[in-house]
Every structure is written in C-alpha cells, then in structure tokens.
N, C-alpha and C. Protein backbone atom coordinates (compact mmCIF):
# COMPACT_ATOMS: atom_id res chain seq x y z
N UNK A 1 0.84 -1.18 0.00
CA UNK A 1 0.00 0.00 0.00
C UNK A 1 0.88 1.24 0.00
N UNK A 2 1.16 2.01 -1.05
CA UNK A 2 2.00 2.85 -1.21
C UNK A 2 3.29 2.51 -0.84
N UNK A 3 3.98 1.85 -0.41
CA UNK A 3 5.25 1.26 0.31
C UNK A 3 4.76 1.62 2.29
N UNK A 4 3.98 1.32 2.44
CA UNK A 4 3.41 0.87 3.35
C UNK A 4 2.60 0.27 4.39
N UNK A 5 2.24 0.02 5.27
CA UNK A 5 1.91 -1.46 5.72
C UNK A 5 0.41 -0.88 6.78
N UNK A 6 -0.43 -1.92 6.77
CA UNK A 6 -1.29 -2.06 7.16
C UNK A 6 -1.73 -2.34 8.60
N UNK A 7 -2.07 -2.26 9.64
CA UNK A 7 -2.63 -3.01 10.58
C UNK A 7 -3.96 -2.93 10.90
N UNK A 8 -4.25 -4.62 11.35
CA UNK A 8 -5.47 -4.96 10.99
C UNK A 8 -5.88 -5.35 12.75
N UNK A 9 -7.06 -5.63 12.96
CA UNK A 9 -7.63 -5.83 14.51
C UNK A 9 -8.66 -6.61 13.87
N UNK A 10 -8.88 -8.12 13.88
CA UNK A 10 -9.49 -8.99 13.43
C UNK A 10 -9.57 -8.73 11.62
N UNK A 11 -10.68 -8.36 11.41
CA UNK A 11 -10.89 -7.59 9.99
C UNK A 11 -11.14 -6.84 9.60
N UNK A 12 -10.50 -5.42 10.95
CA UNK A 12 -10.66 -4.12 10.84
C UNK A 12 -9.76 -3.83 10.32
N UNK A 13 -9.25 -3.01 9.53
CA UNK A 13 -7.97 -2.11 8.74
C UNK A 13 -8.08 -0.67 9.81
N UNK A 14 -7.26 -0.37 11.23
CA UNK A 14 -7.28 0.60 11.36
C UNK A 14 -5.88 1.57 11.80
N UNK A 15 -4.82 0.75 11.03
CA UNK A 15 -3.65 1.28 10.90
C UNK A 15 -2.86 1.50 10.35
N UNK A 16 -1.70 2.36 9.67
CA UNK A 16 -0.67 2.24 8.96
C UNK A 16 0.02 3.08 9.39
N UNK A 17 1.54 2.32 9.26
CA UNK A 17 3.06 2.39 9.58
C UNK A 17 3.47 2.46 8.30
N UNK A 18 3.96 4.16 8.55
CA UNK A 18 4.49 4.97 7.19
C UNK A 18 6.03 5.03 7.05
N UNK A 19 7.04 5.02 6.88
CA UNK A 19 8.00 5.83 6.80
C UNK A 19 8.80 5.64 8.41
N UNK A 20 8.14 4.57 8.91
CA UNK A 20 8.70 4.62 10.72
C UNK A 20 7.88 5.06 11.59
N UNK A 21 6.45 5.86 11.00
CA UNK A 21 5.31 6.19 11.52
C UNK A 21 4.20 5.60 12.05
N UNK A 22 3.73 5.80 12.64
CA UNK A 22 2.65 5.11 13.55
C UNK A 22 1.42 6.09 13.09
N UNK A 23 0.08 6.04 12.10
CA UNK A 23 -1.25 6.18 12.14
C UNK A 23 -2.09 5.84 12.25
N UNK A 24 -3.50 6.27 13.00
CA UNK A 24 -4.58 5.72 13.33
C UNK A 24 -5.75 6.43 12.48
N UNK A 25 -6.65 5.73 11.90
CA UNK A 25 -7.91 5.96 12.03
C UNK A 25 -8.78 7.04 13.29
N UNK A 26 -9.16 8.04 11.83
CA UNK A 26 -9.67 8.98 12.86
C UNK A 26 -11.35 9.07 12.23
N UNK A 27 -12.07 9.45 13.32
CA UNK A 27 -13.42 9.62 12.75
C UNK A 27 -13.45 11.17 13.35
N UNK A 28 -14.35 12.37 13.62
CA UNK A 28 -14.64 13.65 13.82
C UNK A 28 -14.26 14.23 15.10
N UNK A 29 -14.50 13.03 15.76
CA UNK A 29 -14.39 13.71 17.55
C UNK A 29 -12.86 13.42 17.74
N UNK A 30 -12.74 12.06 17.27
CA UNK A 30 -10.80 11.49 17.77
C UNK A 30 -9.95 12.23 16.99
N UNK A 31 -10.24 13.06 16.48
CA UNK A 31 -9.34 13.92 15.15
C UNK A 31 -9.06 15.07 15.81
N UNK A 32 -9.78 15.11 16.71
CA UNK A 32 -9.80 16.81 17.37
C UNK A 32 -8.22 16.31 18.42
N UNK A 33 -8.58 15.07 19.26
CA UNK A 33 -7.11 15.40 19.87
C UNK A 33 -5.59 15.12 19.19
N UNK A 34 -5.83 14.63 17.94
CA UNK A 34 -4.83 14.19 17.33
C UNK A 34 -4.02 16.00 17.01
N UNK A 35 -5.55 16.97 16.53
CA UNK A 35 -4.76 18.25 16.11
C UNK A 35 -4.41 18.74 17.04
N UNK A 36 -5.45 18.72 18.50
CA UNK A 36 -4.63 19.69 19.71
C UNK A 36 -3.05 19.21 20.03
N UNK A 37 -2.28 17.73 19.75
CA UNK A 37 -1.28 17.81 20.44
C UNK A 37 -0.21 18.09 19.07
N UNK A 38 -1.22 18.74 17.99
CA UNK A 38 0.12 19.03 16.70
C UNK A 38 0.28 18.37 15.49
N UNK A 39 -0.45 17.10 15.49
CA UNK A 39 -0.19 15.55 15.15
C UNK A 39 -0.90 16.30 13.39
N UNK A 40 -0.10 15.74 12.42
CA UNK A 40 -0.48 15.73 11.25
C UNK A 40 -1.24 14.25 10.47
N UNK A 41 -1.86 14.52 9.21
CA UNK A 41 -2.57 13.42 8.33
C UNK A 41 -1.42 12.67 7.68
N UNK A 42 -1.93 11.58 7.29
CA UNK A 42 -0.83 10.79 6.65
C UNK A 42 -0.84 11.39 5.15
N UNK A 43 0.68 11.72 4.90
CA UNK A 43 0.71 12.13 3.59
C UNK A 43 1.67 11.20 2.36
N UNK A 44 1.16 10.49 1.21
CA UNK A 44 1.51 9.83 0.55
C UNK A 44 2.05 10.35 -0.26
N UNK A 45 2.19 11.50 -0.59
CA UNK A 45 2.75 12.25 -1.50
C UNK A 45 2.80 13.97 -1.02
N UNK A 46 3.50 15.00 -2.08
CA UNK A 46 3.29 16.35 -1.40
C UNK A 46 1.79 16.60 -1.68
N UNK A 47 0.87 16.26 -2.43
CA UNK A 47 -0.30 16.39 -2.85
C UNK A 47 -1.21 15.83 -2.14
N UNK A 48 -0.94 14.23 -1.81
CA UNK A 48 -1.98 13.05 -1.40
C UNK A 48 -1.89 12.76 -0.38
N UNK A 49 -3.11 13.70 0.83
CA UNK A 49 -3.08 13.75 2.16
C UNK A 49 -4.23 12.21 2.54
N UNK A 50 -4.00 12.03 3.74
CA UNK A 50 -5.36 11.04 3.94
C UNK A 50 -5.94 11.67 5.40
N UNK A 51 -6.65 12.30 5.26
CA UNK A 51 -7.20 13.12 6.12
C UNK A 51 -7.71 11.91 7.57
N UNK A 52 -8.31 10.97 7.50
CA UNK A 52 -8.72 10.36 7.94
C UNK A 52 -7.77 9.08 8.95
N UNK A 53 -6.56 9.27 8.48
CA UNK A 53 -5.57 8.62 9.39
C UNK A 53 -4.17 9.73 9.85
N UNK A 54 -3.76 10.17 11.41
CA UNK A 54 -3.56 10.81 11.88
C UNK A 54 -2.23 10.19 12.60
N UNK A 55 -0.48 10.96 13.02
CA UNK A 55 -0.03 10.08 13.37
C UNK A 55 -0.33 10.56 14.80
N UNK A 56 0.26 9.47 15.31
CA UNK A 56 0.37 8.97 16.77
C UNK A 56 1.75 9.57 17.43
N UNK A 57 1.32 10.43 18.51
CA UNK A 57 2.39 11.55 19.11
C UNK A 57 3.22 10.47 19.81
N UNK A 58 4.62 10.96 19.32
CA UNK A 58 5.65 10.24 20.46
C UNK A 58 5.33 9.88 22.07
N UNK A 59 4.86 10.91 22.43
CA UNK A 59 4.52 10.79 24.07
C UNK A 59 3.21 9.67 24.03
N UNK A 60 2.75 9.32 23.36
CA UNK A 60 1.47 8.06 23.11
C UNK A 60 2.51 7.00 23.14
N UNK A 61 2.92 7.33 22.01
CA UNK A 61 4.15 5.92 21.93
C UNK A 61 5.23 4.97 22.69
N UNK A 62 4.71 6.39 23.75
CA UNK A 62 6.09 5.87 25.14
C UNK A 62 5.12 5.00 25.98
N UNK A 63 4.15 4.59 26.21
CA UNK A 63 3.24 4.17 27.16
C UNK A 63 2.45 3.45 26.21
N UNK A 64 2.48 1.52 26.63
CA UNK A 64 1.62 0.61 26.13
C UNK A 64 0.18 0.91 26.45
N UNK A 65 0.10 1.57 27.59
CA UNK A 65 -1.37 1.76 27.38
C UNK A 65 -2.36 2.17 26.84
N UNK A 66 -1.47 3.70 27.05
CA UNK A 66 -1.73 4.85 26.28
C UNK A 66 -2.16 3.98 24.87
N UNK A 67 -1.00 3.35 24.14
CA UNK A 67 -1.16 2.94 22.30
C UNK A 67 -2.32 2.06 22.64
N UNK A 68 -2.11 0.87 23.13
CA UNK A 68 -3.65 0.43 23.69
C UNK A 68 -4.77 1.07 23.43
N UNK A 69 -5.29 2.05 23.97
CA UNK A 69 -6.28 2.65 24.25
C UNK A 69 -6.66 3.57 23.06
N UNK A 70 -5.86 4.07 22.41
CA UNK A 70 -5.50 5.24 20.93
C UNK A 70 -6.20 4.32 20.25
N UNK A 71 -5.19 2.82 20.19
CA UNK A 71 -5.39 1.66 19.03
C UNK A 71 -7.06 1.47 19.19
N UNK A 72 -7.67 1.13 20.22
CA UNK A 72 -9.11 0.64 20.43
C UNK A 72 -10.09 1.97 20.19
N UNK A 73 -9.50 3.13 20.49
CA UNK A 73 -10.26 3.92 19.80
C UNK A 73 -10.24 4.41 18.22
N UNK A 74 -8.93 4.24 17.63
CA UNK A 74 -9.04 3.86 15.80
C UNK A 74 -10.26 2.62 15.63
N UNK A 75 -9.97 1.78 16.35
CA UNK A 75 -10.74 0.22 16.01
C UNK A 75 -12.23 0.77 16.01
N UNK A 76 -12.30 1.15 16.64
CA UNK A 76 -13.92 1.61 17.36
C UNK A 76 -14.28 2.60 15.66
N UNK A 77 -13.56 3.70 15.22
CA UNK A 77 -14.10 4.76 14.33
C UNK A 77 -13.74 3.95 12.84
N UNK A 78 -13.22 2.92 13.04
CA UNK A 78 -12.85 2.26 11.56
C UNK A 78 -14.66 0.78 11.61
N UNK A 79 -14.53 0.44 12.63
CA UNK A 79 -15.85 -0.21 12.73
C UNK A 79 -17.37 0.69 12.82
N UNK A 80 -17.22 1.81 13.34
CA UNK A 80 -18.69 2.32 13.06
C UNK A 80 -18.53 2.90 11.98
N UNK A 81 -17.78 3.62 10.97
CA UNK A 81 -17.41 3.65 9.55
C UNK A 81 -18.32 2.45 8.91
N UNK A 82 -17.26 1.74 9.01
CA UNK A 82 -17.73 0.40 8.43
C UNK A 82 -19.62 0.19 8.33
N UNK A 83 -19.90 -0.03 9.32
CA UNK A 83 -21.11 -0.09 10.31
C UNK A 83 -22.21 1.06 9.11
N UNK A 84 -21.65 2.41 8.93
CA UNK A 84 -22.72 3.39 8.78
C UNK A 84 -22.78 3.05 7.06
N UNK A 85 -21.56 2.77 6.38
CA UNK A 85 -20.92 2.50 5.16
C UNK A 85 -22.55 1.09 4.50
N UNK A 86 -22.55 0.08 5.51
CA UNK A 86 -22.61 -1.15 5.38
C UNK A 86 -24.79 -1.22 5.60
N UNK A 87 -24.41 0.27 6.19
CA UNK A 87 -26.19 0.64 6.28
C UNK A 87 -27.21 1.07 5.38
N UNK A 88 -25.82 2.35 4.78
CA UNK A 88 -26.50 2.87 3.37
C UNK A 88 -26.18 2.06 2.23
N UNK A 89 -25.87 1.11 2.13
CA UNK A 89 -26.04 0.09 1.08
C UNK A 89 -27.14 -0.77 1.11
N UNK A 90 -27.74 -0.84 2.30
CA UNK A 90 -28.88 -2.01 2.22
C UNK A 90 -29.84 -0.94 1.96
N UNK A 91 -29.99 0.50 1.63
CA UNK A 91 -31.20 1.28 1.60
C UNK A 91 -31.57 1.12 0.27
C-alpha cells in the first residue's frame, strides 16, 4: 500500500506504519485530539493527504497503554465507519 503497511484488529484495517510512523484511524471527535497535540494526516505524496488517518504523538508511543487505548479507539471509528458504510447500502 504505497510502500506501506497495514494493521489490521481482526478484519478491521485501522492502521498504517508509514515511513517509521505510527497512524490511526480517525473519525470527527478522535481527530480533534490528534490536532490539539500538533499531530499531522498521513501524507503519501506532497499532494496526497489522507485526512482520515492521523499520526500517533511520540509521548502516546512511550506508554503501552496509552497505544492500547488510541489503538481501540481507531478500532472503534474504523468499525462504526464500516457499520454506517454497510447501512446505506442495504437502503
């Protein structure tokens, strides 16, 4: 995937490791703390932002829990995605 890698939580897709980078899946509300601590979108190119996956601040990274808890909240906005995605198709 662009020369980078995926992580998955059963048969959720709610990660990628860019460049040595750590991003999560963001939905509207989890996006807000990704910008208060600075944290930029994953960018695949100078052009090709992905608004929707956000990296993960060093100080997250220092504490398993902390990533823990980040990780289950990507999981959570990549499954109700999924979820709202999987609704308006049966309409």
């Amino acid at each position: 995937m662009f020369g980078c890698f995926g992580l998955y939580s059963d048969a959720v897709f709610f990660a990628i490791i860019c460049d040595d980078r750590l991003f999560f899946r963001t939905d509207d509300v989890s996006r807000q703390r990704y910008i208060k601590m600075g944290m930029v979108p994953l960018q695949f190119r100078e052009k090709q932002s992905v608004n929707s996956y956000y990296e993960v601040p060093d100080s997250i990274l220092k504490s398993a829990d902390k990533v823990a808890d980040w990780a289950r909240t990507a999981i959570e906005c990549q499954r109700d995605r999924l979820a709202r995605k999987e609704k308006r198709a049966k309409r």
